[in-house]
C-alpha atoms as a PDB file:
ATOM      1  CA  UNK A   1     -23.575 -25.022   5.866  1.00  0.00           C
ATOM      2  CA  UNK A   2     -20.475 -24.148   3.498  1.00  0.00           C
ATOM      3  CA  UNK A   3     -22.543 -21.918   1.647  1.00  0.00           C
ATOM      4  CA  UNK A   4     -23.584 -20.036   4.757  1.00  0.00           C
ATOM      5  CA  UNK A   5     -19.889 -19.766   6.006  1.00  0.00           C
ATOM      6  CA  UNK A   6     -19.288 -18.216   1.872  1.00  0.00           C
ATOM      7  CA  UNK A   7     -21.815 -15.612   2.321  1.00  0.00           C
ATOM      8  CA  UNK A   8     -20.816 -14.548   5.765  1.00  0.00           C
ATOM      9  CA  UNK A   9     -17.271 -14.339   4.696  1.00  0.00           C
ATOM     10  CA  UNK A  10     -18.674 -12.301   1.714  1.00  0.00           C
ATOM     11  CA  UNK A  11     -20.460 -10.165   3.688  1.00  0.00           C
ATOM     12  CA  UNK A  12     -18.008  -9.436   6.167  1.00  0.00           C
ATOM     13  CA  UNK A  13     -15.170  -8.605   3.041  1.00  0.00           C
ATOM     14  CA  UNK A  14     -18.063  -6.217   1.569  1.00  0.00           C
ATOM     15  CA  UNK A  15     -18.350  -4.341   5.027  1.00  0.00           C
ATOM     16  CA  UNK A  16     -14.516  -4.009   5.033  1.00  0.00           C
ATOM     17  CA  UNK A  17     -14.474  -2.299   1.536  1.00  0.00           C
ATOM     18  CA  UNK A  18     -17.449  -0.152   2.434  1.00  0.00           C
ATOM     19  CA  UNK A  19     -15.559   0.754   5.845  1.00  0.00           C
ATOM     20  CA  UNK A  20     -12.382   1.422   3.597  1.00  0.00           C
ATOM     21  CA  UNK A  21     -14.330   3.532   1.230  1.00  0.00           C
ATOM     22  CA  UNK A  22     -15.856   5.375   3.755  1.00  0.00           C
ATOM     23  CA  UNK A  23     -12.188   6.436   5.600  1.00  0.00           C
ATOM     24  CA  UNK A  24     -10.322   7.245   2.362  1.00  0.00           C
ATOM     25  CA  UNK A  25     -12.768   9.426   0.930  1.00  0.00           C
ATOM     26  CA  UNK A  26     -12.103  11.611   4.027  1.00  0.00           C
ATOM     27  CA  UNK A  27      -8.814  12.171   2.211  1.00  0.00           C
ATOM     28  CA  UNK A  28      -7.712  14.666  -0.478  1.00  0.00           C
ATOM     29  CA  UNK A  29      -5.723  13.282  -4.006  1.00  0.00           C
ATOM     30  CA  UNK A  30      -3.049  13.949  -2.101  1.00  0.00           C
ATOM     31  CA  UNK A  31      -3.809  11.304   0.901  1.00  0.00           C
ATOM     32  CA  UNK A  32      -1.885  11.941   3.472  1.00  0.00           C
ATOM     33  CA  UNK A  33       1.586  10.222   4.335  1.00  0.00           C
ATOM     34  CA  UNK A  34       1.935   7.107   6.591  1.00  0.00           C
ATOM     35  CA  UNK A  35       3.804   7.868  10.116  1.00  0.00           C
ATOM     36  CA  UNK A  36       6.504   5.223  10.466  1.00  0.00           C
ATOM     37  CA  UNK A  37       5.507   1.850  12.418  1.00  0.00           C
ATOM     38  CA  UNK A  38       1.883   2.899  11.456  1.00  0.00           C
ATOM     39  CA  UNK A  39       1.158   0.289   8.642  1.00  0.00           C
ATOM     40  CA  UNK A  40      -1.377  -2.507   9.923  1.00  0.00           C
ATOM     41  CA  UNK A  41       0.084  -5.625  11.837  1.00  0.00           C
ATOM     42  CA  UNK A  42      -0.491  -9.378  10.768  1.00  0.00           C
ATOM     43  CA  UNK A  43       3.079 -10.131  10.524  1.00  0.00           C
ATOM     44  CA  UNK A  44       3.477  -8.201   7.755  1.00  0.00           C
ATOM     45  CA  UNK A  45       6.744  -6.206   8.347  1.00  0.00           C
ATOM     46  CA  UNK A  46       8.993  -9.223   7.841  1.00  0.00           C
ATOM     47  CA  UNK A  47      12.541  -8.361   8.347  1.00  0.00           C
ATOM     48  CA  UNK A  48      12.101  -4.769   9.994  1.00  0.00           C
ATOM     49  CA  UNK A  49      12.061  -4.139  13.566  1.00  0.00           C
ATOM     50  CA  UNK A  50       8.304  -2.908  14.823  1.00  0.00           C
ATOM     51  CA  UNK A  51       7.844   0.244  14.930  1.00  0.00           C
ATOM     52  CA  UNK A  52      10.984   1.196  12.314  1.00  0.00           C
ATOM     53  CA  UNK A  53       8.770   1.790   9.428  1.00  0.00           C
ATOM     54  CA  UNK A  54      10.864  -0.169   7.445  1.00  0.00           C
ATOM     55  CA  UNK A  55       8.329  -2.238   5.450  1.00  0.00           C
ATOM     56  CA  UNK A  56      10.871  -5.533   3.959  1.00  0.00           C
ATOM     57  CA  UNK A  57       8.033  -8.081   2.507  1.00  0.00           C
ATOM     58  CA  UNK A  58      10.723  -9.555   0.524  1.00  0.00           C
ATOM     59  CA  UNK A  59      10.895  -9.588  -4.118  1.00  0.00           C
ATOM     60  CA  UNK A  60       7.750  -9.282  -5.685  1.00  0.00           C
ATOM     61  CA  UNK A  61       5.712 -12.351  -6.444  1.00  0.00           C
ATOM     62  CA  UNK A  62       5.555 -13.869  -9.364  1.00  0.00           C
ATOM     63  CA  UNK A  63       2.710 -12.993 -11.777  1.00  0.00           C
ATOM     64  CA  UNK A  64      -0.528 -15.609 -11.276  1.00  0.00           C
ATOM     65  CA  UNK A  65       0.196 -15.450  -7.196  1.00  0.00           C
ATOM     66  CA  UNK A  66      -2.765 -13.865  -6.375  1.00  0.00           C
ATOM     67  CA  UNK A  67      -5.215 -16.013  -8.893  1.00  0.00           C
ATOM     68  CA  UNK A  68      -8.914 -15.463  -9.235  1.00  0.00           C
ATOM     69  CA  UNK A  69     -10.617 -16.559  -7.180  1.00  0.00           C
ATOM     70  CA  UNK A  70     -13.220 -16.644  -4.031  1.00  0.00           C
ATOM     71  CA  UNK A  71     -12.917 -13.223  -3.212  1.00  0.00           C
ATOM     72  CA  UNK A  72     -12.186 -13.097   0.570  1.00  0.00           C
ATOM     73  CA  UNK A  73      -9.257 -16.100   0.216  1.00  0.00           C
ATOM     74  CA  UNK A  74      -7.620 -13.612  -2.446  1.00  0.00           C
ATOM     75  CA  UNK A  75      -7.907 -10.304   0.161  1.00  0.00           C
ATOM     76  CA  UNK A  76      -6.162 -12.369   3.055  1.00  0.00           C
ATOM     77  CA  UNK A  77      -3.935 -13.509   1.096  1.00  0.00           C
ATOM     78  CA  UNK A  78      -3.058  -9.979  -0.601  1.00  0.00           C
ATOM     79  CA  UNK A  79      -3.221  -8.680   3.152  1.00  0.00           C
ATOM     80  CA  UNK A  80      -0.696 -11.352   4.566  1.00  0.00           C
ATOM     81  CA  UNK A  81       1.432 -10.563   1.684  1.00  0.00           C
ATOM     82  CA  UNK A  82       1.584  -6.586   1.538  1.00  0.00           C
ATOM     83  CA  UNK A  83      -0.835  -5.398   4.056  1.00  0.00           C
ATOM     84  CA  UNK A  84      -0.774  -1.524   4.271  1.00  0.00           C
ATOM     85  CA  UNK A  85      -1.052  -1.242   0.035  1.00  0.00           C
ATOM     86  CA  UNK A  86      -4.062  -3.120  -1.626  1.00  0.00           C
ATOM     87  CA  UNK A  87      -6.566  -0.954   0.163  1.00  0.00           C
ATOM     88  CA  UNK A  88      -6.283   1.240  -2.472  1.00  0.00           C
ATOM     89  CA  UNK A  89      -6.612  -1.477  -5.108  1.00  0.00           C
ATOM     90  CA  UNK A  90      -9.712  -2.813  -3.191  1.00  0.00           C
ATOM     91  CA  UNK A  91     -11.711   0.320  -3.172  1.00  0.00           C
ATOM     92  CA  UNK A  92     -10.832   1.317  -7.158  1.00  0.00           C
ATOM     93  CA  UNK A  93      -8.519   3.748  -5.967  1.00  0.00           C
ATOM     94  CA  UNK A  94      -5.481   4.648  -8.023  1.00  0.00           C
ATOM     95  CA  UNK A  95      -2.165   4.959  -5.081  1.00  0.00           C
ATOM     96  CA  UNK A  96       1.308   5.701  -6.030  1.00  0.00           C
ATOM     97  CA  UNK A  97       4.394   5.249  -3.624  1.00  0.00           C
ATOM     98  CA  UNK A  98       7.381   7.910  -3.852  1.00  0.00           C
ATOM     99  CA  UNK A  99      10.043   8.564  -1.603  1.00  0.00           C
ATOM    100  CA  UNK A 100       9.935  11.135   1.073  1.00  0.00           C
ATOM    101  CA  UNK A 101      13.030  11.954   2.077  1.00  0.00           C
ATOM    102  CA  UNK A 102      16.787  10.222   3.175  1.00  0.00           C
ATOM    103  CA  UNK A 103      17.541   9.171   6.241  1.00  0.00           C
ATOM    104  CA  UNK A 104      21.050   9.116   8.057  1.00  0.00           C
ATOM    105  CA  UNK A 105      22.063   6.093   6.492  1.00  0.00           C
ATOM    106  CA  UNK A 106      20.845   7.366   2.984  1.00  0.00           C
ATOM    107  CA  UNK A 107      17.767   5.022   2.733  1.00  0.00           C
ATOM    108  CA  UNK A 108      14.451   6.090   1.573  1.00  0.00           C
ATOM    109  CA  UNK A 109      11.838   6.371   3.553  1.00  0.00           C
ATOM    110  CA  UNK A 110       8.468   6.277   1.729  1.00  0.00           C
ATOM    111  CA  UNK A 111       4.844   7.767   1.341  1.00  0.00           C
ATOM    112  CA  UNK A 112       1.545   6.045  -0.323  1.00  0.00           C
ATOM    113  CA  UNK A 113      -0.761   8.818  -2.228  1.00  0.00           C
ATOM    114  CA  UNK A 114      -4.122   8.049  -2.602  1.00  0.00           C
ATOM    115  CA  UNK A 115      -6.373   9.245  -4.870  1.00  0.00           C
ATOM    116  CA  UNK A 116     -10.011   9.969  -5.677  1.00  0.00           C
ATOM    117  CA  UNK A 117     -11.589   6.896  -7.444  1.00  0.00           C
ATOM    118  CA  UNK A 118     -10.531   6.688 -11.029  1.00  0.00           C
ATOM    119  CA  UNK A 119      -8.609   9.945 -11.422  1.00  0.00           C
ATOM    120  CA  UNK A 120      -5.486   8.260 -12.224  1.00  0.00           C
ATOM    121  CA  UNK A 121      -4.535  11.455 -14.405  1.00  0.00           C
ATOM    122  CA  UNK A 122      -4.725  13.789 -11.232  1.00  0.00           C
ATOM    123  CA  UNK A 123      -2.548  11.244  -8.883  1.00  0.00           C
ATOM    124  CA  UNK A 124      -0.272  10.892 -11.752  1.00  0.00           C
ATOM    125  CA  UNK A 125       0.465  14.874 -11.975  1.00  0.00           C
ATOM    126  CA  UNK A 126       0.611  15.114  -8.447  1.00  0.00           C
ATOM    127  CA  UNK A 127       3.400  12.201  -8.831  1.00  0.00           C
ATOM    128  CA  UNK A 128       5.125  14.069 -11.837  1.00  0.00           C
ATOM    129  CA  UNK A 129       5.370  17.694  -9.960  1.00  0.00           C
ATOM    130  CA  UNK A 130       7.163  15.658  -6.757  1.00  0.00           C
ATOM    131  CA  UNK A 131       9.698  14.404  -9.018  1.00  0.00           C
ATOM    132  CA  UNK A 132      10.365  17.171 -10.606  1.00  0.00           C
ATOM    133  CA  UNK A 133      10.716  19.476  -7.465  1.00  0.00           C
ATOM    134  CA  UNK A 134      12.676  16.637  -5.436  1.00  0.00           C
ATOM    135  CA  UNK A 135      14.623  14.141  -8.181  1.00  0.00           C
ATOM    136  CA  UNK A 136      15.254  11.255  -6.515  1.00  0.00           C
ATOM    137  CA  UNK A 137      15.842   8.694  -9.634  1.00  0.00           C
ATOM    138  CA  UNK A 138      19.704   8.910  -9.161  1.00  0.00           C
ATOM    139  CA  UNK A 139      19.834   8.637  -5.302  1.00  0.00           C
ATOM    140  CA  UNK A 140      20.625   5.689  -3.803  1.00  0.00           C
ATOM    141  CA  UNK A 141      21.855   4.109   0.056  1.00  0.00           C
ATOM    142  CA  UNK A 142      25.520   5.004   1.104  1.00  0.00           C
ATOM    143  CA  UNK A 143      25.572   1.406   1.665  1.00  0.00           C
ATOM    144  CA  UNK A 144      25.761   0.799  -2.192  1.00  0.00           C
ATOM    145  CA  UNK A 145      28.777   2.653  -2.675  1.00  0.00           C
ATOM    146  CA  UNK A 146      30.907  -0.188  -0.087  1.00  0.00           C
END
C-alpha cells in the first residue's frame, strides 16, 4: 500500500516536470518577465500584500534544508519555500533573477530569465549585456538613506 502511494506520488511529480518542460520550452533564452501578483499561490508571498508582486519569503535557508531525499517531499517542500523559482532548477534549466526597474519608493522590482537547458553561457551573456546597459549594483531603496 505505501509503495503504491510512492509511485503515484512519483508519477504525478514526473507529469509535473514533463508539463513544466513542455511550457518553458515555448520560451526564448530570454523567458519572458513575470507580471506582478503573477507568481503561483500556496502561501508563498509571506509578508507582501497579494497581488503587490512583492515576493518577501524571508533570509535564505541554511545549507542541508532541502536534503536528499524522496523526491516529491523535497519539491513541496522547495515549492512551499520559494514557489515561483525552482521550476527552472527542476527541469535542468539555468534562470537568473535581475532587477527591472525602480519603483516610486526606489525598490526593485524583479524579472526571472530562463534559459534553454544547459546553456548557462548564453543566459549568462544575456545577464552580462543587462548590466552593462542598466547598472544597477550601486542602487539601492530611498529607505536606506533614513
Amino acid at each position: 500500500m505505501v509503495a503504491g502511494r510512492q509511485l503515484r506520488r512519483r508519477g504525478r511529480a514526473a507529469s509535473r516536470a514533463a508539463t513544466a518542460h513542455r511550457r518553458l520550452d515555448r520560451f526564448g533564452a530570454g523567458g519572458r518577465p513575470a507580471a506582478p501578483g503573477s507568481g503561483p499561490g500556496r502561501g508563498t508571498h509571506r509578508g507582501a500584500a497579494a497581488g503587490s508582486g512583492a515576493v518577501t519569503n524571508g533570509p535564505p535557508v541554511p545549507i542541508g534544508h532541502f536534503h536528499a531525499g524522496e523526491v516529491p517531499a523535497v519539491a513541496d517542500t522547495m515549492l512551499a519555500w520559494s514557489a515561483p523559482t525552482p521550476w527552472a532548477n527542476f527541469t535542468g534549466r539555468p534562470a537568473v533573477s535581475l532587477p527591472s526597474h525602480l519603483d516610486g519608493d526606489g525598490l526593485p522590482h524583479g524579472v526571472q530569465l530562463v534559459g534553454r537547458r544547459h546553456d548557462d553561457a548564453a543566459l549568462l551573456a544575456l545577464a552580462a549585456q543587462l548590466e552593462r546597459s542598466a547598472p544597477w549594483s550601486e542602487v539601492h531603496p530611498s529607505c536606506w538613506d533614513q
